[in-house]
Protein backbone atom coordinates (compact mmCIF):
# COMPACT_ATOMS: atom_id res chain seq x y z
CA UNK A 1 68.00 77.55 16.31
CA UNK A 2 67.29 74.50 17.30
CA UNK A 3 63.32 74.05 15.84
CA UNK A 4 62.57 71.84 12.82
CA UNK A 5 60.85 73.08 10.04
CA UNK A 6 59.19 72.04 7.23
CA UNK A 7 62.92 71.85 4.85
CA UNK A 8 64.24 69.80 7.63
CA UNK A 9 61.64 67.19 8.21
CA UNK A 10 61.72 66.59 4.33
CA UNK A 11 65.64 65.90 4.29
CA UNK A 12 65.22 63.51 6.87
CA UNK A 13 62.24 62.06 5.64
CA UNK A 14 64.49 61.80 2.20
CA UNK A 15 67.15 60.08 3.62
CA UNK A 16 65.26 57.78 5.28
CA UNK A 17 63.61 56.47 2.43
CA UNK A 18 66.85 56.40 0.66
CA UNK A 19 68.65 54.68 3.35
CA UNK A 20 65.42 52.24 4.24
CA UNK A 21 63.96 51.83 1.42
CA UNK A 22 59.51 52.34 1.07
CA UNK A 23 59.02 48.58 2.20
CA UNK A 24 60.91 49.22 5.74
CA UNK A 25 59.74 52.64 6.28
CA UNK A 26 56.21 51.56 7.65
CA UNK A 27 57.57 48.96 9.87
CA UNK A 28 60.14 51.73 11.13
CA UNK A 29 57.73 53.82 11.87
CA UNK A 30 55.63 51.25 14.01
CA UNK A 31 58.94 49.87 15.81
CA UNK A 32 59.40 53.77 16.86
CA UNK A 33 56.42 54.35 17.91
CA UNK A 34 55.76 51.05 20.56
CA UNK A 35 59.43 51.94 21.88
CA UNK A 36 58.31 55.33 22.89
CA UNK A 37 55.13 53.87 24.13
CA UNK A 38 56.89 51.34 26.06
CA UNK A 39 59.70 53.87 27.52
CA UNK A 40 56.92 56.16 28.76
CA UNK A 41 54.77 53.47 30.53
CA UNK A 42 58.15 52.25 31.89
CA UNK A 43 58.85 55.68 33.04
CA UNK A 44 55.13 56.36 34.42
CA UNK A 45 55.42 53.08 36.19
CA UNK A 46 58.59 53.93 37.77
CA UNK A 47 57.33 56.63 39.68
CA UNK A 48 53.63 54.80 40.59
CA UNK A 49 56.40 52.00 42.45
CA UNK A 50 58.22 54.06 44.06
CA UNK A 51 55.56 55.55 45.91
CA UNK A 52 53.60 52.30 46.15
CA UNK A 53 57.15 51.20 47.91
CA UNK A 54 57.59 53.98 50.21
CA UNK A 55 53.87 54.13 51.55
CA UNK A 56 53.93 49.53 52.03
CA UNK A 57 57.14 50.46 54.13
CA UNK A 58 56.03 53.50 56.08
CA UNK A 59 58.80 55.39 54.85
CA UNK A 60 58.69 58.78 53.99
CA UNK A 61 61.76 58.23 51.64
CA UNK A 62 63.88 60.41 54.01
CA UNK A 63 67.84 60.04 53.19
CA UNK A 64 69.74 57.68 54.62
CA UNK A 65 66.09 55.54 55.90
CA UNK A 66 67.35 52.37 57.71
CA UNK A 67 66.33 49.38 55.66
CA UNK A 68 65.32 45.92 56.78
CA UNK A 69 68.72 45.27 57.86
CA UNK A 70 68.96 47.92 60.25
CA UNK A 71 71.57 49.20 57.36
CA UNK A 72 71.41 52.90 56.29
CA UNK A 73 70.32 52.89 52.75
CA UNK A 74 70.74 56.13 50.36
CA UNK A 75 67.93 58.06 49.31
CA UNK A 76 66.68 57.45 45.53
């Protein structure tokens, strides 16, 4: 349960093409794919911050780190 297999990907490939028509499906396809690309840089970039963030501050990113301020600030 749970795994796609060769049946499946051709019923959604079907309806796809039904509900898109051939002339959209490319374009689809290369929407889908920079939006993954773009979510996964995002997400890789995310993390390469934070640490970037936490070592310019001389923070170990304890919880509860008091921030400029001299205001506790939560962990995350």
């Amino acid at each position: 349960m749970g795994q796609l297999g060769l049946p499946e990907l051709l019923l959604i490939g079907a309806v796809a093409l039904v509900l898109f028509g051939p002339a959209r499906l490319p374009e689809l396809g290369r929407s889908l794919g920079r939006a993954m690309r773009e979510f996964r840089d995002a997400v890789r970039g995310a993390g390469v911050d934070d640490e970037e963030k936490h070592s310019a501050d001389g923070q170990s990113g304890g919880e509860g780190a008091a921030g400029e301020d001299g205001r506790r600030r939560p962990a995350g």
